[in-house]
N, C-alpha and C. Protein backbone atom coordinates (compact mmCIF):
# COMPACT_ATOMS: atom_id res chain seq x y z
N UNK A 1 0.85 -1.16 0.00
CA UNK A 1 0.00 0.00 0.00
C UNK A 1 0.91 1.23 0.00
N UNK A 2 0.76 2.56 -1.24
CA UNK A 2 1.49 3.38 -1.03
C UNK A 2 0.70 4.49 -0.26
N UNK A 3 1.33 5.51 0.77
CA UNK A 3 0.62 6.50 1.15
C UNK A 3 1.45 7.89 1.15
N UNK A 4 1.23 8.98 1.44
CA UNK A 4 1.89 10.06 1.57
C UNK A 4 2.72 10.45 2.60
N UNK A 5 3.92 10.49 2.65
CA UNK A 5 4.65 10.43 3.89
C UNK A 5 3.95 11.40 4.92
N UNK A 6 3.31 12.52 4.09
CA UNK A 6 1.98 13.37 5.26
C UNK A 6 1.34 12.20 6.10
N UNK A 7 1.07 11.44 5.94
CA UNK A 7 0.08 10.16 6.74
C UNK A 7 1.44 9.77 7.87
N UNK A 8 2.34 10.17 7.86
CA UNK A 8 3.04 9.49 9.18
C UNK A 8 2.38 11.00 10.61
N UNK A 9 2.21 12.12 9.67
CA UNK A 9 1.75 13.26 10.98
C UNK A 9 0.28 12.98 10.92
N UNK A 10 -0.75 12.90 10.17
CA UNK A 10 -1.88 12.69 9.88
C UNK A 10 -3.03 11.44 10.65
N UNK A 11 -1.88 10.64 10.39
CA UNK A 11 -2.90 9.45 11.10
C UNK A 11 -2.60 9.70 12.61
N UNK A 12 -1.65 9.85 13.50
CA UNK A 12 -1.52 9.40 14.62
C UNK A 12 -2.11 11.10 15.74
N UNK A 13 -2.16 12.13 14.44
CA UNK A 13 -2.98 13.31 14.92
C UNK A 13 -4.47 12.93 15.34
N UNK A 14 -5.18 11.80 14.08
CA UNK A 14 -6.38 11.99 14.29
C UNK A 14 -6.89 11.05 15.53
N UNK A 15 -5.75 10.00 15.84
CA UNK A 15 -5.65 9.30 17.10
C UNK A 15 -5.51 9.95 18.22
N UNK A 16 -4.83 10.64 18.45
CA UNK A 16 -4.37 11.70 19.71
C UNK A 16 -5.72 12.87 19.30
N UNK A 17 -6.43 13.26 18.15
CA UNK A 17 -7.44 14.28 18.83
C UNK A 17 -8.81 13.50 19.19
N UNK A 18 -8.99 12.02 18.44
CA UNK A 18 -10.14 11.24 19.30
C UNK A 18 -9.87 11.03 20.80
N UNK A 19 -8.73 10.93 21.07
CA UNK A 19 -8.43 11.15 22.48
C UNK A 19 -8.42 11.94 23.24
N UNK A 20 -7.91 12.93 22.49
CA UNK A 20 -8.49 14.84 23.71
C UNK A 20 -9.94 14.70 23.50
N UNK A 21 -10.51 14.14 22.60
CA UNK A 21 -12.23 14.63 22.61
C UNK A 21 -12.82 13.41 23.67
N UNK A 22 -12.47 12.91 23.86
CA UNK A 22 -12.57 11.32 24.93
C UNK A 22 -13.27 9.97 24.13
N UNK A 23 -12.89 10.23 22.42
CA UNK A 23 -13.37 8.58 21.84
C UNK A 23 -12.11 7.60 22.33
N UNK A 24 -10.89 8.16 22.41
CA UNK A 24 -10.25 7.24 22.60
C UNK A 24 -9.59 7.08 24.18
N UNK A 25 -9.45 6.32 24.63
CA UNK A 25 -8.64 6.43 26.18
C UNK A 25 -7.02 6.73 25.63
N UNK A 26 -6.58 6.83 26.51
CA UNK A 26 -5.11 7.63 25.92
C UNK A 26 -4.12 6.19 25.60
N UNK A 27 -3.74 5.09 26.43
CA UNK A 27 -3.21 3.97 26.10
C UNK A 27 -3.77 3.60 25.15
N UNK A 28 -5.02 3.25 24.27
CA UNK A 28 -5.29 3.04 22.72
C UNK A 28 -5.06 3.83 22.07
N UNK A 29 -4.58 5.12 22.29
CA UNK A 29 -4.37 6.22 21.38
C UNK A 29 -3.22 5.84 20.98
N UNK A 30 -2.30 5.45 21.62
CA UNK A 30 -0.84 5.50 22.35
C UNK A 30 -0.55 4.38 21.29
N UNK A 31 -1.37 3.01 21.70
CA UNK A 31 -1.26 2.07 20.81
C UNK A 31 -1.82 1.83 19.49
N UNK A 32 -2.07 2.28 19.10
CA UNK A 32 -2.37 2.82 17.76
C UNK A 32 -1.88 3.97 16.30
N UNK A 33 -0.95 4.52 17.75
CA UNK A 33 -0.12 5.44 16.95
C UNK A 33 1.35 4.79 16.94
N UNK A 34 1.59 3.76 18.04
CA UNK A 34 2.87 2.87 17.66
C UNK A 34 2.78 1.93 16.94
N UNK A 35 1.30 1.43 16.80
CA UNK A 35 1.42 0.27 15.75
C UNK A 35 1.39 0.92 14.25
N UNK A 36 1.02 2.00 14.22
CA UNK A 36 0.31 3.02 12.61
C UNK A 36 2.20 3.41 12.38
N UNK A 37 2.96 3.33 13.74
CA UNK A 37 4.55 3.77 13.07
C UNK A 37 5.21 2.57 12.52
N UNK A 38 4.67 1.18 13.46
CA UNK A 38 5.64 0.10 12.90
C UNK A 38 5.29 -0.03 11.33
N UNK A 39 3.92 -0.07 10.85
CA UNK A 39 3.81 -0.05 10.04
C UNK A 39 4.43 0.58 8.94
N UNK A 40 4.95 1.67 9.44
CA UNK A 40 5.23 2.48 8.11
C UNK A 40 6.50 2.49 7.96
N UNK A 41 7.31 1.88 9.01
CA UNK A 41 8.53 1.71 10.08
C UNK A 41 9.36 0.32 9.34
N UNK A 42 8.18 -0.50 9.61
CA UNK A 42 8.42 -1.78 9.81
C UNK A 42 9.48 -1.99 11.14
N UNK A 43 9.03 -3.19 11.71
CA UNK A 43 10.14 -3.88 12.80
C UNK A 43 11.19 -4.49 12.51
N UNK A 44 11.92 -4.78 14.24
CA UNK A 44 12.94 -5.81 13.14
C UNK A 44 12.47 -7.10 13.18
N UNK A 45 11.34 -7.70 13.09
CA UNK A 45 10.66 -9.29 12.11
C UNK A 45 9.73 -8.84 11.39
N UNK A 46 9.42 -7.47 11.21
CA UNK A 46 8.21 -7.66 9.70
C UNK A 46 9.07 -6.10 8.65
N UNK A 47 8.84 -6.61 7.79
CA UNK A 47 8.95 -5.42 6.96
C UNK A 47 7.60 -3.66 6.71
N UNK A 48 7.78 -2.84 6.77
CA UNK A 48 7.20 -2.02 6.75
C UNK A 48 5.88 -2.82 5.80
N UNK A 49 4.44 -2.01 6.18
CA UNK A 49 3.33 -2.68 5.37
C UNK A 49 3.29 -1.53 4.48
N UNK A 50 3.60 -0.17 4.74
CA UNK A 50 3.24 0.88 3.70
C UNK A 50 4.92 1.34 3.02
N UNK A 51 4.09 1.85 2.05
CA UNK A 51 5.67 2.30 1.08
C UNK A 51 4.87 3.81 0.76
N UNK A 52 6.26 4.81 1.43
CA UNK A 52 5.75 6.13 1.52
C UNK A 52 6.92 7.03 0.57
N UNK A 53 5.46 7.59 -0.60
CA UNK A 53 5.94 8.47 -1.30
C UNK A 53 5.99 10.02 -0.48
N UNK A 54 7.38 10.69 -0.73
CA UNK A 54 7.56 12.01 -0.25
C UNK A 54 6.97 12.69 -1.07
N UNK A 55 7.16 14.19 -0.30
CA UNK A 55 6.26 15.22 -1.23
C UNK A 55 7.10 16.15 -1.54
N UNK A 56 6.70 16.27 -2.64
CA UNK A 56 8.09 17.28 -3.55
C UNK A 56 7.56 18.22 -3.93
N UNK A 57 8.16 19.29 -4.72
CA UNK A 57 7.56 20.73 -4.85
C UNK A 57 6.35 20.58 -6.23
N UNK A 58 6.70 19.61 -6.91
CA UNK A 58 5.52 19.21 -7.94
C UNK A 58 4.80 18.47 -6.99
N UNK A 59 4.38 17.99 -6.22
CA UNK A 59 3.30 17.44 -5.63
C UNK A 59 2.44 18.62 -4.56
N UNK A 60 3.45 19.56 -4.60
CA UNK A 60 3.05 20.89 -3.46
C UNK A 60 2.40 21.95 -4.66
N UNK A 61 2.88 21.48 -6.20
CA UNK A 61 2.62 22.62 -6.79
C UNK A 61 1.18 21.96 -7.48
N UNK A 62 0.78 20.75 -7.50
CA UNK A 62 -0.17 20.04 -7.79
C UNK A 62 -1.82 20.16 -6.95
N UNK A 63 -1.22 20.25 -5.63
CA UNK A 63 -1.84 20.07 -4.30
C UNK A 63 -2.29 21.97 -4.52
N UNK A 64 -1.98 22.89 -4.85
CA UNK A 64 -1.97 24.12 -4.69
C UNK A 64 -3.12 24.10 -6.18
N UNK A 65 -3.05 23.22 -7.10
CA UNK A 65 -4.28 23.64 -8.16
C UNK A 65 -5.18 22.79 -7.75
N UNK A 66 -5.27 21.70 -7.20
CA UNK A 66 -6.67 21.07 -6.86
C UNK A 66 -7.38 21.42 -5.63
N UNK A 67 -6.61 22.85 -5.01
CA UNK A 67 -7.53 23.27 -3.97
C UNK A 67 -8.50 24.09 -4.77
N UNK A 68 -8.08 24.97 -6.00
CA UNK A 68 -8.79 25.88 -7.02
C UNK A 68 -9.67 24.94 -7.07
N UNK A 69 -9.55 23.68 -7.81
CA UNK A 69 -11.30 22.64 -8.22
C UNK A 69 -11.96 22.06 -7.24
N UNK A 70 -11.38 21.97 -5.85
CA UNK A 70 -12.14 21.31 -5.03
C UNK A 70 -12.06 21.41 -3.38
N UNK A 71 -12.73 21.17 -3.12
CA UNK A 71 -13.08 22.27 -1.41
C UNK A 71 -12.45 21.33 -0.83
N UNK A 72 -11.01 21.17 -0.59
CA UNK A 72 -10.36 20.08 0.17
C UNK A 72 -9.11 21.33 1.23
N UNK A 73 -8.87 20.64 2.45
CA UNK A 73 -7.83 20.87 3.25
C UNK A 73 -6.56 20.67 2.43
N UNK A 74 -5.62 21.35 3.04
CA UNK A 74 -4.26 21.22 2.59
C UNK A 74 -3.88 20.32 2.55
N UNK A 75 -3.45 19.44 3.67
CA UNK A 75 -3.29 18.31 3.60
C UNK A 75 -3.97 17.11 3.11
N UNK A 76 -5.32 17.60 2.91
CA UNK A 76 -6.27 16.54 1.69
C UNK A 76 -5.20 16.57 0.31
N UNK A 77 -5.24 17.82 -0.10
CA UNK A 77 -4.75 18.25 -1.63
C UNK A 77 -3.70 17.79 -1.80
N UNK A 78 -2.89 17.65 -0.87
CA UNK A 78 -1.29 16.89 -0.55
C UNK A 78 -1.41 15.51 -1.14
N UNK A 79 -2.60 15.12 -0.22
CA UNK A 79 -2.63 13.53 -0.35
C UNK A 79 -3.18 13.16 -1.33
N UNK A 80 -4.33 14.14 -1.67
CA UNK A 80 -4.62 13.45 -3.28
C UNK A 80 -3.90 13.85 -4.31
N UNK A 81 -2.90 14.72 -4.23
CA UNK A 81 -1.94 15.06 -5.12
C UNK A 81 -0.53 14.19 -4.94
N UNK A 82 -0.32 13.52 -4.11
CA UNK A 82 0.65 12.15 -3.93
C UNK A 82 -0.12 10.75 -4.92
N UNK A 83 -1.17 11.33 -4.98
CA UNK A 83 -2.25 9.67 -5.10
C UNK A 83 -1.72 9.54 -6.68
N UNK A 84 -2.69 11.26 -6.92
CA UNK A 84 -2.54 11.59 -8.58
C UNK A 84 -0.81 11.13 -9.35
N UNK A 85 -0.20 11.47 -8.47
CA UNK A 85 1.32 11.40 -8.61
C UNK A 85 1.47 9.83 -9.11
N UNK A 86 1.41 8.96 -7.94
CA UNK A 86 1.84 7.53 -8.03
C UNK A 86 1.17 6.71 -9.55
N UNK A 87 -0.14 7.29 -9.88
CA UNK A 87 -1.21 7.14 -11.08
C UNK A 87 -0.21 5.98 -12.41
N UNK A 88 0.52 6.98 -12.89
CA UNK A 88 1.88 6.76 -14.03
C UNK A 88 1.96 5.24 -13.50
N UNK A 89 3.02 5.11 -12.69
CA UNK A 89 3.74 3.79 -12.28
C UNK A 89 3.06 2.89 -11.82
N UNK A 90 1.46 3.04 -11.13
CA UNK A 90 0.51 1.84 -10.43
C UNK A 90 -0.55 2.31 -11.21
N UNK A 91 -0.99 1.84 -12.60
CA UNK A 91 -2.80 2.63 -13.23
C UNK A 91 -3.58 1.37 -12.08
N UNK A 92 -2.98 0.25 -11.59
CA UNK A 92 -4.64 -0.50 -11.02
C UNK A 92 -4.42 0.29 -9.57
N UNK A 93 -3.76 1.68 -9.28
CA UNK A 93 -4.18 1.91 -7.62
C UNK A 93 -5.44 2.69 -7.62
N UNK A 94 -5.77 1.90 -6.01
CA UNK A 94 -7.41 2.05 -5.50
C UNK A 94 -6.98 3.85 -4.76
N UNK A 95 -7.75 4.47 -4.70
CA UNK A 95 -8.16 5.74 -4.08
C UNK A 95 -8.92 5.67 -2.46
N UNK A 96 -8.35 5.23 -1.39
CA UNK A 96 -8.73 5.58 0.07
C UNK A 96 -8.86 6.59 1.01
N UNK A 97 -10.06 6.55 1.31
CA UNK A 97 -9.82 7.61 2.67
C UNK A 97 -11.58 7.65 2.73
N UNK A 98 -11.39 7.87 4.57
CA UNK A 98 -12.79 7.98 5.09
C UNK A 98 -13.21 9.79 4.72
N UNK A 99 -13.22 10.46 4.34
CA UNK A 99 -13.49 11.81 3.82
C UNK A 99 -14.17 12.07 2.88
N UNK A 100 -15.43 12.39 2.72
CA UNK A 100 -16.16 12.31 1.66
C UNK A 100 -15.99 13.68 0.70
N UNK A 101 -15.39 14.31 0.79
CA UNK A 101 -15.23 15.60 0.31
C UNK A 101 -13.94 15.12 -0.96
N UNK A 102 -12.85 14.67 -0.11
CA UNK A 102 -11.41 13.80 -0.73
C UNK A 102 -12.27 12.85 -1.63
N UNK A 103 -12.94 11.69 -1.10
CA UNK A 103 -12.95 11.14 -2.30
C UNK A 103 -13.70 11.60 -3.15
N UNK A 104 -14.78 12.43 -3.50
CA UNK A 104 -15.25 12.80 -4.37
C UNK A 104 -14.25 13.97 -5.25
N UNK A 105 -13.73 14.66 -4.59
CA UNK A 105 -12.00 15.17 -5.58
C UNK A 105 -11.19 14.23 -6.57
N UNK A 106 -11.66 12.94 -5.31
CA UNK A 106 -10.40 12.24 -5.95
C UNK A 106 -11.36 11.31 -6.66
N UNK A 107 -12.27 11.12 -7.12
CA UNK A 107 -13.16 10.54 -8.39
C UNK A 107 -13.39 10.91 -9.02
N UNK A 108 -13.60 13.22 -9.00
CA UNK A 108 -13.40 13.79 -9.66
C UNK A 108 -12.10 14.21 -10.70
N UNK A 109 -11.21 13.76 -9.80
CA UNK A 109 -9.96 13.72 -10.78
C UNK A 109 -9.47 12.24 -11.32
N UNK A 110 -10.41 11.50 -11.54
CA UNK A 110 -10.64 9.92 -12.25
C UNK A 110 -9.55 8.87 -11.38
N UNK A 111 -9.55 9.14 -10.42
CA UNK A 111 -8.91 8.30 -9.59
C UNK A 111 -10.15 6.90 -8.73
N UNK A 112 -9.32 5.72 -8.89
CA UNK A 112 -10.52 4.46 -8.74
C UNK A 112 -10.59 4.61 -7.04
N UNK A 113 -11.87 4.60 -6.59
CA UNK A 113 -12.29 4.65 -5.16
C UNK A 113 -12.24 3.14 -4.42
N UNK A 114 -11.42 3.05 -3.41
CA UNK A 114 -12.06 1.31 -2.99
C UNK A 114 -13.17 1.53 -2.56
């Protein structure tokens, strides 16, 4: 699975703010944001599960025109402008994320939704 190296600050934010809001108790927060690192990490007996594309000034300069077409956060535009990016080298990648705003950007910009 490729993701945006933004998803190493992204995911373990939205863990730690379900936890200031009290969905999460703070030790599942805790554990969830160390297992969301091994992952991306990998240990030493598993190999990383995600392969993380960086963001470069064409993916910043990409992310800066699909805020013009579509009502997304910065860091949405990032990530669907990493997605758009990877497109070339993977045409069968799926398009994820719980955000209904993102994926409709990102179906709008013909990207396949799981």
């Amino acid at each position: 699975m490729t993701i945006s190296a933004l998803a190493r600050v992204e995911v373990p934010a939205a863990f730690w703010r379900k936890q200031r809001v009290g969905e999460l108790r703070p030790d599942r927060a805790a554990g969830l944001a160390a297992q969301f690192a091994a992952d991306v990490k990998g240990t030493g007996l598993e190999t990383p599960r995600f392969t993380l594309v960086l963001v470069d000034d064409a993916t910043l300069a990409a992310a800066a025109s699909l805020v013009a077409r579509h009502p997304l956060r910065a860091y949405e535009a990032v990530q669907l402008a990493t997605a758009l990016a990877v497109i070339p080298a993977d045409p069968s990648m799926r398009f994820v994320s719980f955000d209904t705003q993102l994926n409709a950007a990102a179906a709008a910009e013909g990207l396949q939704l799981l």
